[in-house]
N, C-alpha and C. Protein backbone atom coordinates (compact mmCIF):
# COMPACT_ATOMS: atom_id res chain seq x y z
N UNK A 1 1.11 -21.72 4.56
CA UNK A 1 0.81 -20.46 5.23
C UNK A 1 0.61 -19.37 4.18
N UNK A 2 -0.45 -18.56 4.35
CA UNK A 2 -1.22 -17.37 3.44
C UNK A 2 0.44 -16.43 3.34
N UNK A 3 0.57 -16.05 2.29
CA UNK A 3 1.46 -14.86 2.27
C UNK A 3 1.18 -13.69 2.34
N UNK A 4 -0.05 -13.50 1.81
CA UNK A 4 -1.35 -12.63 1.98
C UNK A 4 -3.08 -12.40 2.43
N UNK A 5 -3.40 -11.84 2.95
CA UNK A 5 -4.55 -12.21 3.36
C UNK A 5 -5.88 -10.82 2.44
N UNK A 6 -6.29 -10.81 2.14
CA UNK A 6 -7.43 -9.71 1.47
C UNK A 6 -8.67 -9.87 2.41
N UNK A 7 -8.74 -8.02 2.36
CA UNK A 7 -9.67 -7.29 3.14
C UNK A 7 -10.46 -6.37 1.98
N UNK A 8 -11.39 -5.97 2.47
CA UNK A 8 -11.97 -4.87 2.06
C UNK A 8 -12.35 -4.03 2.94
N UNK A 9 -12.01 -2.34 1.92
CA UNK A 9 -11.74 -1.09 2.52
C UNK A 9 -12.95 -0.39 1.92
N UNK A 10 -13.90 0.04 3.25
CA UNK A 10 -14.47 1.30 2.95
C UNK A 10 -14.35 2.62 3.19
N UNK A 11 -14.04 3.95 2.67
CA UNK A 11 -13.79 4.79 4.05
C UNK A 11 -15.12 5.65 3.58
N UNK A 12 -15.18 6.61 4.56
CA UNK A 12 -16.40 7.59 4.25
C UNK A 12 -15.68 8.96 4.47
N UNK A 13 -16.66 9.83 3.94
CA UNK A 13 -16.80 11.35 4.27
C UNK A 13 -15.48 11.77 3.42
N UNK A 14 -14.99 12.87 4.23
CA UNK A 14 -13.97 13.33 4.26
C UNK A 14 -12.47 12.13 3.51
N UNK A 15 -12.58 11.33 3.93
CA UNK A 15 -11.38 10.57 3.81
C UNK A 15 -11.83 9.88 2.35
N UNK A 16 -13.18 9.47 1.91
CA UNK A 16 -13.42 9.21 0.51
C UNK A 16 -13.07 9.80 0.01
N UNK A 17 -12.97 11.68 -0.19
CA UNK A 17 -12.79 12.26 -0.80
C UNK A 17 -11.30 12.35 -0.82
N UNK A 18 -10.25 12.02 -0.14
CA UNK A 18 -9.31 12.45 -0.05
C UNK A 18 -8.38 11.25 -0.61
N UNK A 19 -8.58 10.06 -0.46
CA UNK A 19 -8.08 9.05 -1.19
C UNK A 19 -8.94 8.98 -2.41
N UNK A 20 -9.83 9.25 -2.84
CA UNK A 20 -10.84 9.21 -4.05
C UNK A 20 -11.13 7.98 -4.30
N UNK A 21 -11.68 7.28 -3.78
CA UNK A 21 -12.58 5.74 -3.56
C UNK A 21 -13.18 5.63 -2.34
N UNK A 22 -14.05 5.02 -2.44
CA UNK A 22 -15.14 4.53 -1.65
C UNK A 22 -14.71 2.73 -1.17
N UNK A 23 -14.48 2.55 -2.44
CA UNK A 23 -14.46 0.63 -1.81
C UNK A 23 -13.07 0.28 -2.36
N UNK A 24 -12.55 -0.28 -1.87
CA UNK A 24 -11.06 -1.18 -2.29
C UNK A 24 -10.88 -2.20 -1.30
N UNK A 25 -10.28 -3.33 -2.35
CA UNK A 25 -9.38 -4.30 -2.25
C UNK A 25 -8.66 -4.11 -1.74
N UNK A 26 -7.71 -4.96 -0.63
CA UNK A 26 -6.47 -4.56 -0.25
C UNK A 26 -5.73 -6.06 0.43
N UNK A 27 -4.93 -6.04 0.19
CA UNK A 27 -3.46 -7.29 0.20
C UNK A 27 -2.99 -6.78 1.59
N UNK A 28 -2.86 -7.68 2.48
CA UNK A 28 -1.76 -6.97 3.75
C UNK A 28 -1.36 -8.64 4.34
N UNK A 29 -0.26 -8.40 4.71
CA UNK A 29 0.23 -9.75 5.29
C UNK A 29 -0.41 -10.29 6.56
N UNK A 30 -0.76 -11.26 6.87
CA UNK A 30 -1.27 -12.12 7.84
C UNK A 30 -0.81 -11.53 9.37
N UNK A 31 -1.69 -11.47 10.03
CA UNK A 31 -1.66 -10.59 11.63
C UNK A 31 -1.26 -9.20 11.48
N UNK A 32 -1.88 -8.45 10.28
CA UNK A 32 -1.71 -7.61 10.53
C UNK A 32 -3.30 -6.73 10.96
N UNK A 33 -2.38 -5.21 11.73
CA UNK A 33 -3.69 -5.06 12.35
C UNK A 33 -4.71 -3.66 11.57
N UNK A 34 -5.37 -3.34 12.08
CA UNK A 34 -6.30 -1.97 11.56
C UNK A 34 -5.38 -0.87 11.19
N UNK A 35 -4.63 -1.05 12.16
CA UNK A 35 -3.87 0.61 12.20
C UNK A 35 -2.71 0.01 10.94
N UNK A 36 -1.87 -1.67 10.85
CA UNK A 36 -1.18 -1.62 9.89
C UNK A 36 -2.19 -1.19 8.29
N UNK A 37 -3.54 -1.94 7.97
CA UNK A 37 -3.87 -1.60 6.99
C UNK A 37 -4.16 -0.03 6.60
N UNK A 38 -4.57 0.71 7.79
CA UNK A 38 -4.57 2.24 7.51
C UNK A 38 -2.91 2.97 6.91
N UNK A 39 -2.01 2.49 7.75
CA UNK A 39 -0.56 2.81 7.02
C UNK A 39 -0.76 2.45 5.95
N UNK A 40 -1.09 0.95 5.31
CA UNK A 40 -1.05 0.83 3.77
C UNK A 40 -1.55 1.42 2.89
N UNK A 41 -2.34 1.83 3.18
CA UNK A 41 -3.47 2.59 2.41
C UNK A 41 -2.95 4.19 2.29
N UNK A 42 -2.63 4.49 3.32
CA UNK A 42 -1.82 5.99 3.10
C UNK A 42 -1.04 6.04 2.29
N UNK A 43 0.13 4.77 2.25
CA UNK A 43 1.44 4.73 1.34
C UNK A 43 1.01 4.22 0.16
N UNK A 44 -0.29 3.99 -0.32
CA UNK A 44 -0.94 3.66 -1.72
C UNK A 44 -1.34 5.06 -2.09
N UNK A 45 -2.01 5.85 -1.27
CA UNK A 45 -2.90 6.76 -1.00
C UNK A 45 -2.78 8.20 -0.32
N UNK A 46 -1.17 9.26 -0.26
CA UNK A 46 -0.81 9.81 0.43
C UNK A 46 -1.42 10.94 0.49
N UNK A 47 -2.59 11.48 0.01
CA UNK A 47 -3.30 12.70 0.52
C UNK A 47 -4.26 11.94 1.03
N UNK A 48 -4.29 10.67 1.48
CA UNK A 48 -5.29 10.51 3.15
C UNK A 48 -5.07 10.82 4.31
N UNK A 49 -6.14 11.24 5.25
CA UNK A 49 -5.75 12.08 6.32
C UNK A 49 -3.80 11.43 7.46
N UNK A 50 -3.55 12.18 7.44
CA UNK A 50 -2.11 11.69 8.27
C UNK A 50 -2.16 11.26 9.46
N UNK A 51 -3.04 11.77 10.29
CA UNK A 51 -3.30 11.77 11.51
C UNK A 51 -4.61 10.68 11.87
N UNK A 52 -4.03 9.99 12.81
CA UNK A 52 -5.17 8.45 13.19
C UNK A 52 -5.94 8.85 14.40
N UNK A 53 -5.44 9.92 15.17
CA UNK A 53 -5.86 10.43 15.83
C UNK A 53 -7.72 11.04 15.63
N UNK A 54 -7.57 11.65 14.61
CA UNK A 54 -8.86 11.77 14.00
C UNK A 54 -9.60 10.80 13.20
N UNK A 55 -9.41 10.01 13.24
CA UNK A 55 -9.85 8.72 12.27
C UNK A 55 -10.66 7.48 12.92
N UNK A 56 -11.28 7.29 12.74
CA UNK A 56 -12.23 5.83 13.62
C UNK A 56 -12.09 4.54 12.71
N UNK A 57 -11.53 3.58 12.96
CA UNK A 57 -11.87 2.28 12.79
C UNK A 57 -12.54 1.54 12.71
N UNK A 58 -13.17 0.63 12.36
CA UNK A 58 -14.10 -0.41 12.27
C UNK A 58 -13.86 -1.76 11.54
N UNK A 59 -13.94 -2.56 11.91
CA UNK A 59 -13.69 -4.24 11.63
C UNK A 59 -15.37 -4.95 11.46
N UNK A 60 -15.43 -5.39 10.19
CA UNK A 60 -17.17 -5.96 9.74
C UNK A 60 -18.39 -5.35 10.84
N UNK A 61 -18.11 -3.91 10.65
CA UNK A 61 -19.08 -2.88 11.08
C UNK A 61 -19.12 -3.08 12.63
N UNK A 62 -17.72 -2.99 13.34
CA UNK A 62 -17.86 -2.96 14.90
C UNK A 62 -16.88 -2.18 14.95
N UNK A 63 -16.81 -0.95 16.11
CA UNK A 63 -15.63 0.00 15.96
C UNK A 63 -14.55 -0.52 16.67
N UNK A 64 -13.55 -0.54 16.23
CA UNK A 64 -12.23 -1.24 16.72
C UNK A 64 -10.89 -0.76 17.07
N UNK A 65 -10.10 -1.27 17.73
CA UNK A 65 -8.70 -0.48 18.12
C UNK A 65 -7.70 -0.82 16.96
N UNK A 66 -7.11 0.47 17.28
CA UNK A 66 -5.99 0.05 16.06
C UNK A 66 -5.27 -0.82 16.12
N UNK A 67 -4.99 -1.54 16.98
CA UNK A 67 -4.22 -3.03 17.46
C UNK A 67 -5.05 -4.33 16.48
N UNK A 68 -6.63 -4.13 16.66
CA UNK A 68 -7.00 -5.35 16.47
C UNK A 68 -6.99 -6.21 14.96
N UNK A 69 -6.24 -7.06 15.19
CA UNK A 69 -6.02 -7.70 13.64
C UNK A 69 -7.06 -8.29 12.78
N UNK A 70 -6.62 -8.45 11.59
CA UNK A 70 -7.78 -8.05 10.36
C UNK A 70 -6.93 -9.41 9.75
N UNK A 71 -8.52 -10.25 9.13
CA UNK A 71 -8.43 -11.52 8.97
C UNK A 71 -9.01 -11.80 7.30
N UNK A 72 -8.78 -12.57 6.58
CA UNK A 72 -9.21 -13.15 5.73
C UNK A 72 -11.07 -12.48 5.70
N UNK A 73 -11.16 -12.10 4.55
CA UNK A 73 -12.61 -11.29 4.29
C UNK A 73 -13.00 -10.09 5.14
N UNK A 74 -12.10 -9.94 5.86
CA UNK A 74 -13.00 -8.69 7.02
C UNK A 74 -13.46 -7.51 6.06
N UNK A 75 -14.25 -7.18 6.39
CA UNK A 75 -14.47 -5.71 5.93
C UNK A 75 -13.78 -4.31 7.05
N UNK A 76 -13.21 -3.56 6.33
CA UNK A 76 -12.57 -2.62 7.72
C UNK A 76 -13.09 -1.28 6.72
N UNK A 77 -13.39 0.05 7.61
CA UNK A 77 -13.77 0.42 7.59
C UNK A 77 -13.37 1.86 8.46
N UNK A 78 -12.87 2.95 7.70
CA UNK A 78 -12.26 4.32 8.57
C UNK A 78 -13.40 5.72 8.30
N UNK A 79 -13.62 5.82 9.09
CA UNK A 79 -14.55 6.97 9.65
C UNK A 79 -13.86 8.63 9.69
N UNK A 80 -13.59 9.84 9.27
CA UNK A 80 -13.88 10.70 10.22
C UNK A 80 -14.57 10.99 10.98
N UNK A 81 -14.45 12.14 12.22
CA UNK A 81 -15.00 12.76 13.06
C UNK A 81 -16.48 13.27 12.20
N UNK A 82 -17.72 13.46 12.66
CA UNK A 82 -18.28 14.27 12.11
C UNK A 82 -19.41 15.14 13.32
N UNK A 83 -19.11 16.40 13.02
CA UNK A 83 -19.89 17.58 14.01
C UNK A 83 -19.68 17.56 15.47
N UNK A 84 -18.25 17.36 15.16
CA UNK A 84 -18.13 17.42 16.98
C UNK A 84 -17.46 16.72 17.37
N UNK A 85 -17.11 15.49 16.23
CA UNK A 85 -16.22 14.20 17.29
C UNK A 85 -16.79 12.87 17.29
N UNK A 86 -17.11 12.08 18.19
CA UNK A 86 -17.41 10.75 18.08
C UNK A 86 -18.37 10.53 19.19
């Protein structure tokens, strides 16, 4: 059994700028979901936005709930709002 599983992280806009990368690697344990890899990334990364509330998800370019778990190669992917919202 995987002890780890690797994803890749894109974010855009606002939130690139605020973690200062565009693309990363990232390690998270097996069943975990969107919203756990966004926590990780904060606690790597703590001037990324705090609030998920404003934040959009995406799993290999489909927008996704923060529940839905992230598998071996996925690409995931966090969005701000832009001009209004979503």
């Amino acid at each position: 059994m995987a002890v780890a599983i690797g994803v890749r992280v894109r974010l855009f806009a606002r939130l690139r700028e605020q973690a200062g990368f565009e693309t990363e690697a990232l390690e998270v344990a097996p069943g975990s979901t969107l919203g756990d890899v966004y926590d990780n990334l904060r606690r790597n990364h703590p001037a990324l936005e705090p609030n998920r509330d404003v934040v959009r998800g995406a799993v290999n370019q489909e927008f996704s709930d923060w529940d839905t778990v992230v598998s071996q190669g996925d690409e995931v992917a966090f969005i701000p709002p832009v001009s209004g919202g979503f």
